[in-house]
PDB file of N, CA and C in Angstrom:
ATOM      1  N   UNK A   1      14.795   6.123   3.619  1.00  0.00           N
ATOM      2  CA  UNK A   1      13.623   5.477   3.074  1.00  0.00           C
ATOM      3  C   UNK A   1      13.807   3.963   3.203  1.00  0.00           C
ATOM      4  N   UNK A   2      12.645   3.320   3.237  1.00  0.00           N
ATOM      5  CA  UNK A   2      13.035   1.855   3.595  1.00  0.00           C
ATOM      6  C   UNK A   2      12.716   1.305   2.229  1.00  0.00           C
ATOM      7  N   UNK A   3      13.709  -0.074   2.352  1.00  0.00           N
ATOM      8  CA  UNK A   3      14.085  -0.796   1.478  1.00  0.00           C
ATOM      9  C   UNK A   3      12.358  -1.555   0.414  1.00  0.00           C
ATOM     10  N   UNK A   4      12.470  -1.217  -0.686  1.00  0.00           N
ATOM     11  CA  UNK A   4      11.251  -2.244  -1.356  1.00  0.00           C
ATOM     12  C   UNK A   4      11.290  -3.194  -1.910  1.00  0.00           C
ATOM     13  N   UNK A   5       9.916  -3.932  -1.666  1.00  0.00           N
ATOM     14  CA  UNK A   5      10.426  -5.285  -2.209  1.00  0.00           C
ATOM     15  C   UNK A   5       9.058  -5.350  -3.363  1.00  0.00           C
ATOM     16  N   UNK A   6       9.779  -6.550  -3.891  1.00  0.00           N
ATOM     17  CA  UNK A   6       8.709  -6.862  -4.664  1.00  0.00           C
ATOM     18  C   UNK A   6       8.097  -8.192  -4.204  1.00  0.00           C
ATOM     19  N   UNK A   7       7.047  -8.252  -5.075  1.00  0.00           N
ATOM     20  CA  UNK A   7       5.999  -9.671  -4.862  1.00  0.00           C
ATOM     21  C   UNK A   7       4.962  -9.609  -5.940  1.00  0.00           C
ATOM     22  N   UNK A   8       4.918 -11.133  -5.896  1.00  0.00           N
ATOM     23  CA  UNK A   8       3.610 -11.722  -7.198  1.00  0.00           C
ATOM     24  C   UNK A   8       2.357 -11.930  -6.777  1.00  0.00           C
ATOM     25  N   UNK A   9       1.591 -11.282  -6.945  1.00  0.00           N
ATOM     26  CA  UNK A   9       0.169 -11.114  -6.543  1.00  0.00           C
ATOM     27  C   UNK A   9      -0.923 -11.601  -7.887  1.00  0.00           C
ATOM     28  N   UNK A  10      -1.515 -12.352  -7.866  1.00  0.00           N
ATOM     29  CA  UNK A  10      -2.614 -13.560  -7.972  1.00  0.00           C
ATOM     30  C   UNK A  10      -3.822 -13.079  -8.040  1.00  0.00           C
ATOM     31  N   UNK A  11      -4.256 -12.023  -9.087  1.00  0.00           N
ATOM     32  CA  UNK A  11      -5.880 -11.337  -9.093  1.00  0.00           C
ATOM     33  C   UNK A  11      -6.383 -11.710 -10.201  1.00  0.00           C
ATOM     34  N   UNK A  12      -7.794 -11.766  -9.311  1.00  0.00           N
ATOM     35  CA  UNK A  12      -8.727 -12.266 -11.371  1.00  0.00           C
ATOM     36  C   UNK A  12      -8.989 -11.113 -12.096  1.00  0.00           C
ATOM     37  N   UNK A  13      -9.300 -11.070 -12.934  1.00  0.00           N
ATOM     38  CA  UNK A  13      -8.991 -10.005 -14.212  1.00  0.00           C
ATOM     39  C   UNK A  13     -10.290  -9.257 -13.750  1.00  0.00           C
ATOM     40  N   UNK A  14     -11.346  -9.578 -12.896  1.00  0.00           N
ATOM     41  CA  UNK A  14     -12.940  -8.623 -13.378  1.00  0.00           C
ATOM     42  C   UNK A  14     -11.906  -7.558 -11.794  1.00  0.00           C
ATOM     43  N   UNK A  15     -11.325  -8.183 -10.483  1.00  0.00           N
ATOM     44  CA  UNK A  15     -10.658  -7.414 -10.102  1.00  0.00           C
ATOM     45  C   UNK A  15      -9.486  -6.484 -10.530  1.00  0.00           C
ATOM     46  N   UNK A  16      -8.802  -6.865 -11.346  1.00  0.00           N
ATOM     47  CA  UNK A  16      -7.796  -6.241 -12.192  1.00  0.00           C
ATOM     48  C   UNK A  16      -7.944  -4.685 -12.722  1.00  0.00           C
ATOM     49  N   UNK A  17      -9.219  -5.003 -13.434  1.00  0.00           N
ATOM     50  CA  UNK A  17      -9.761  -4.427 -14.586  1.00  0.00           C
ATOM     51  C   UNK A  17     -10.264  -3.332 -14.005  1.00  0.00           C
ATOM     52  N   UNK A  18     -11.301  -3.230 -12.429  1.00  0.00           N
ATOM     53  CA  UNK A  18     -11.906  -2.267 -11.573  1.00  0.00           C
ATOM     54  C   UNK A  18     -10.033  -1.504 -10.714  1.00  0.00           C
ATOM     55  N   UNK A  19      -9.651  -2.435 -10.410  1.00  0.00           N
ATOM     56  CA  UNK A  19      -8.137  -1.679 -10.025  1.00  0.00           C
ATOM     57  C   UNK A  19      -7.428  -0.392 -10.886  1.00  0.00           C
ATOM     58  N   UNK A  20      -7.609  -0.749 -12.267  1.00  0.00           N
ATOM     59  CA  UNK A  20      -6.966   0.053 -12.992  1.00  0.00           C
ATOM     60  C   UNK A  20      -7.557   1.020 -13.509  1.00  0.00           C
ATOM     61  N   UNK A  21      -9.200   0.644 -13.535  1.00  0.00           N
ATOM     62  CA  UNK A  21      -9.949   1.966 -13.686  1.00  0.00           C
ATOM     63  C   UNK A  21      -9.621   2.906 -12.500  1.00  0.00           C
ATOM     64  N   UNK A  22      -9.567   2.266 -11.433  1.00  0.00           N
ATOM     65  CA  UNK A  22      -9.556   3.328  -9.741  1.00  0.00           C
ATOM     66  C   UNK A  22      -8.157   3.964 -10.386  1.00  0.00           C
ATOM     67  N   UNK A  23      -7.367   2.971 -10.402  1.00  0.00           N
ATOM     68  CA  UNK A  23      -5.767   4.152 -10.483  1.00  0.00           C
ATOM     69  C   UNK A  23      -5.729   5.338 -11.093  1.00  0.00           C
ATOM     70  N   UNK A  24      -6.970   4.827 -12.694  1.00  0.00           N
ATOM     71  CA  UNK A  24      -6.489   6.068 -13.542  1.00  0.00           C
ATOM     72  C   UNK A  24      -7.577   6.868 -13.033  1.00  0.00           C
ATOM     73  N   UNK A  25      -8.930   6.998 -12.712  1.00  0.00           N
ATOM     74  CA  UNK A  25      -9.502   8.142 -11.889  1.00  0.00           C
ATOM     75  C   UNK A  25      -8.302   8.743 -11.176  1.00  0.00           C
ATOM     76  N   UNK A  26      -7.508   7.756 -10.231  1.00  0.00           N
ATOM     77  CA  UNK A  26      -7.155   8.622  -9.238  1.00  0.00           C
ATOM     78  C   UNK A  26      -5.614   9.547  -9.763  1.00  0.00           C
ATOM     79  N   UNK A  27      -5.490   9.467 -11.126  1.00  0.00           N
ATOM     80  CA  UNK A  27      -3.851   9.624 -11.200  1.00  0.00           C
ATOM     81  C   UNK A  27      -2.993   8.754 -10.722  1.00  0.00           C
ATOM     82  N   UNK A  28      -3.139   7.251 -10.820  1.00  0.00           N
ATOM     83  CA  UNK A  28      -1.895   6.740 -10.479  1.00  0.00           C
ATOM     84  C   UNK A  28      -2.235   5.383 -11.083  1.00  0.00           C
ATOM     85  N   UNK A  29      -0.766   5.002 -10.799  1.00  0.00           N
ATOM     86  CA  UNK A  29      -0.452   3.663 -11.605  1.00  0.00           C
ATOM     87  C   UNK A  29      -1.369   2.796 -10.900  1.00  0.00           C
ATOM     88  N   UNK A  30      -1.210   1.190 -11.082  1.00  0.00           N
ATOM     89  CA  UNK A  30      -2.044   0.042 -10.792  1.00  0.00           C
ATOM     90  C   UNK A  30      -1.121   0.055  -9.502  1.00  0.00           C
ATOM     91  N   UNK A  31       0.297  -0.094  -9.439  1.00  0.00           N
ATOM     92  CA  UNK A  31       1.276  -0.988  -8.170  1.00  0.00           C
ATOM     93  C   UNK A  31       0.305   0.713  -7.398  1.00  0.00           C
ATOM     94  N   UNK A  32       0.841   1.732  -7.505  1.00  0.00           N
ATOM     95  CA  UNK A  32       0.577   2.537  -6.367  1.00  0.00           C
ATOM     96  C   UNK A  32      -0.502   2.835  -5.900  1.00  0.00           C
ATOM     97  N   UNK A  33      -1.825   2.417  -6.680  1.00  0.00           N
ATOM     98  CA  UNK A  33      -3.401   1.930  -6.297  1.00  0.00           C
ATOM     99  C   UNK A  33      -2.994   1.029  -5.063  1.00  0.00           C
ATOM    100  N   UNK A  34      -2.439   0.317  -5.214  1.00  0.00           N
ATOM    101  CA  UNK A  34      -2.674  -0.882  -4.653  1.00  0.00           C
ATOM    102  C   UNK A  34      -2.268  -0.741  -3.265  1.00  0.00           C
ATOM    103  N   UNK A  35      -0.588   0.183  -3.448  1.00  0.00           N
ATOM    104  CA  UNK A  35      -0.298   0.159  -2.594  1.00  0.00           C
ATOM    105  C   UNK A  35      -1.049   1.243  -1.699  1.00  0.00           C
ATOM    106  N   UNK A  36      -1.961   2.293  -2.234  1.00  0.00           N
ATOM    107  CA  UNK A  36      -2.541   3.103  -1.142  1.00  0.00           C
ATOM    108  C   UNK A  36      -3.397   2.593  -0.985  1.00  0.00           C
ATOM    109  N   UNK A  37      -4.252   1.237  -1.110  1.00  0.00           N
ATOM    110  CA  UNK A  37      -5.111   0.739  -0.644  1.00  0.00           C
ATOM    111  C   UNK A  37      -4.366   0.061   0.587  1.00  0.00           C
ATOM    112  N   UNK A  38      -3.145  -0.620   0.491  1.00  0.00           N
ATOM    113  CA  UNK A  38      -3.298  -1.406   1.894  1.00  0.00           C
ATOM    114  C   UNK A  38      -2.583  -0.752   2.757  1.00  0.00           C
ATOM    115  N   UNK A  39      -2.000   0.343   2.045  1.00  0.00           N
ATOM    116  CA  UNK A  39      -1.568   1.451   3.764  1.00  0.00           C
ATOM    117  C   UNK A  39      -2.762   1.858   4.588  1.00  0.00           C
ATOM    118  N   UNK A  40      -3.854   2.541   3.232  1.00  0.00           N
ATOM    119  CA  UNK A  40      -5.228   2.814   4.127  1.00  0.00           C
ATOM    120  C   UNK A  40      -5.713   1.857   5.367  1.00  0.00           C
ATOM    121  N   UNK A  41      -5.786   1.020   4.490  1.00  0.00           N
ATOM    122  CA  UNK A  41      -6.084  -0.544   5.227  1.00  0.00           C
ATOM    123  C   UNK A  41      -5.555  -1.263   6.159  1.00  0.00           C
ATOM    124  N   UNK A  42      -4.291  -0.964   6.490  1.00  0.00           N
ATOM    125  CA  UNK A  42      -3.138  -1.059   7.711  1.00  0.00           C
ATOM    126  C   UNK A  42      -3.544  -0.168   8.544  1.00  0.00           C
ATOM    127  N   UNK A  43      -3.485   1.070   8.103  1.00  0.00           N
ATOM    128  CA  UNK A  43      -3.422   2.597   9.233  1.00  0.00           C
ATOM    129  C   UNK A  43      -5.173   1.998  10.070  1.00  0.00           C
ATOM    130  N   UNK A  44      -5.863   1.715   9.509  1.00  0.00           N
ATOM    131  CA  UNK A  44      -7.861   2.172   9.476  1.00  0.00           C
ATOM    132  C   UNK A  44      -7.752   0.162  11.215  1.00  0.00           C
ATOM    133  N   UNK A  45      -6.992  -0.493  10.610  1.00  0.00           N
ATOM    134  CA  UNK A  45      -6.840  -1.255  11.290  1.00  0.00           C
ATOM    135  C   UNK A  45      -5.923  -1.530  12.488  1.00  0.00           C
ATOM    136  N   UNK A  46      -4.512  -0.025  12.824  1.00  0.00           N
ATOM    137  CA  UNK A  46      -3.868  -0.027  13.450  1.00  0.00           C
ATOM    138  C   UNK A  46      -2.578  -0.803  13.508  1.00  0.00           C
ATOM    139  N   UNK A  47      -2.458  -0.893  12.331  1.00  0.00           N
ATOM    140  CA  UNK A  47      -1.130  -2.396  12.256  1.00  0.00           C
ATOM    141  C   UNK A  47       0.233  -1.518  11.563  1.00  0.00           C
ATOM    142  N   UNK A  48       0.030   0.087  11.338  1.00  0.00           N
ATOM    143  CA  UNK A  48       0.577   0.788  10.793  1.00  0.00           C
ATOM    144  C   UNK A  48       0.649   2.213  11.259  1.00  0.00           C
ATOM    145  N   UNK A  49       1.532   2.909  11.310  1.00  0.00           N
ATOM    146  CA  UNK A  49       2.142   4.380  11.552  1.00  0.00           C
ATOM    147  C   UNK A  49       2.282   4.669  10.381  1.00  0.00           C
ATOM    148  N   UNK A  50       2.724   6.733   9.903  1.00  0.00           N
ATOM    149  CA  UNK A  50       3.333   7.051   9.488  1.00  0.00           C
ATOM    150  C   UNK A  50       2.675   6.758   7.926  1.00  0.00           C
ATOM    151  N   UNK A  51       3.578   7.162   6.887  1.00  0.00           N
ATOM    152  CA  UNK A  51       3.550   6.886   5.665  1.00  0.00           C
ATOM    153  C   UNK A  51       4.511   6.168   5.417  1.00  0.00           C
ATOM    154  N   UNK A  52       3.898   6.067   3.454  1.00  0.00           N
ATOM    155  CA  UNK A  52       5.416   5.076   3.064  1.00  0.00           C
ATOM    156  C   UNK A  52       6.707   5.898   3.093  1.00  0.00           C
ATOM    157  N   UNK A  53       6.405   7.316   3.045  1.00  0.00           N
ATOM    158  CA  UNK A  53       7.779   7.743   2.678  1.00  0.00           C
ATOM    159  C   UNK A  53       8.146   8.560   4.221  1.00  0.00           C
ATOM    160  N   UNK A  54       7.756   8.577   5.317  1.00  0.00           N
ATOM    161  CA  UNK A  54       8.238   8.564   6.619  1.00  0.00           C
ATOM    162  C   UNK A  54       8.151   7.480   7.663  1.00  0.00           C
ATOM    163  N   UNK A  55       9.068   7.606   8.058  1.00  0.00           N
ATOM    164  CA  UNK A  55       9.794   6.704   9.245  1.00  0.00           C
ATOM    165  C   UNK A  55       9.724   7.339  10.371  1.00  0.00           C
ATOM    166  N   UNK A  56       8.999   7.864  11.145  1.00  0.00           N
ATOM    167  CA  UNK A  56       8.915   8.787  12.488  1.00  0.00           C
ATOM    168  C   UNK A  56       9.933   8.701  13.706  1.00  0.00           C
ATOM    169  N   UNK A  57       9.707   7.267  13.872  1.00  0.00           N
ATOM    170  CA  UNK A  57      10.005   6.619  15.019  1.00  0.00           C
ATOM    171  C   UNK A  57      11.540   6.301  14.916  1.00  0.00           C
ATOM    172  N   UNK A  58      12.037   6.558  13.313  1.00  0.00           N
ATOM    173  CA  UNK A  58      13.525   6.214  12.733  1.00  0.00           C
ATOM    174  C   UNK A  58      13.492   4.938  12.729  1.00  0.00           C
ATOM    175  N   UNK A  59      12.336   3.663  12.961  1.00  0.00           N
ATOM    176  CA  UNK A  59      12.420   2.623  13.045  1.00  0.00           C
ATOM    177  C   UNK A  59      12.523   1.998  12.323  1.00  0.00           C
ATOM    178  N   UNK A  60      13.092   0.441  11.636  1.00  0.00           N
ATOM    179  CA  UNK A  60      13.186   0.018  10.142  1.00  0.00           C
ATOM    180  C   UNK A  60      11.816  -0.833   9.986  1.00  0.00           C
ATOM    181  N   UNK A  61      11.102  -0.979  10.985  1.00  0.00           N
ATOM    182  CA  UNK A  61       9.591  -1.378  10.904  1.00  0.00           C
ATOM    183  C   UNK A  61       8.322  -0.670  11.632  1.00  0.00           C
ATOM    184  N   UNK A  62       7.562  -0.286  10.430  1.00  0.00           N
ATOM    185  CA  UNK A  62       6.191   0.559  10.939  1.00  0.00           C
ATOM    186  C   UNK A  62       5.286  -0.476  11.303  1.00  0.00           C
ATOM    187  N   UNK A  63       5.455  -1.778  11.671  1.00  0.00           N
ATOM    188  CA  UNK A  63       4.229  -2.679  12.139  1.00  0.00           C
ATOM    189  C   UNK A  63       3.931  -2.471  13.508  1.00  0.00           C
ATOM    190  N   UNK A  64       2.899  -2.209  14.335  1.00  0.00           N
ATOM    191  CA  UNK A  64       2.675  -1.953  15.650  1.00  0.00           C
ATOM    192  C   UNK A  64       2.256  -3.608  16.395  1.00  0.00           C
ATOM    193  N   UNK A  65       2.934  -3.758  17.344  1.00  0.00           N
ATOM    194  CA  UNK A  65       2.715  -5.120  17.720  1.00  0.00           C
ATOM    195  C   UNK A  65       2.333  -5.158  18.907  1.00  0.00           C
ATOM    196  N   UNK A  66       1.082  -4.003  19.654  1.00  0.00           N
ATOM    197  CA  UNK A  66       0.457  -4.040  20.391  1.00  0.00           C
ATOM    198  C   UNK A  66      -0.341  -5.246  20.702  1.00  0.00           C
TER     199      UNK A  66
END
């Protein structure tokens, strides 16, 4: 599994507030909202393979640099 990092992310609260309603519809926390929003959002744009929790390619980076 590849290594995680963290980071400080900078949202206004009327976004916040719609984030955490989505998580709890969806069963999940706020960080893992978030984070299946920008895998969607990677994969839908091509800048991404795979999931977070596979590595296909065995590679230590899923960024495609076509």
């Amino acid at each position: 599994m590849s290594e995680r990092k963290s980071i400080m992310l900078r949202i206004d609260s009327r976004k916040l507030k719609a984030l955490e309603k989505w998580a709890a519809d969806e069963l999940r926390s706020t960080n893992a909202q978030i984070e299946y929003i920008l895998e969607e959002a990677l994969r839908k744009s091509g800048r991404y393979r795979g999931t977070l929790s596979e590595n296909p390619e065995g590679e230590d980076s899923e960024v495609s640099t076509d």
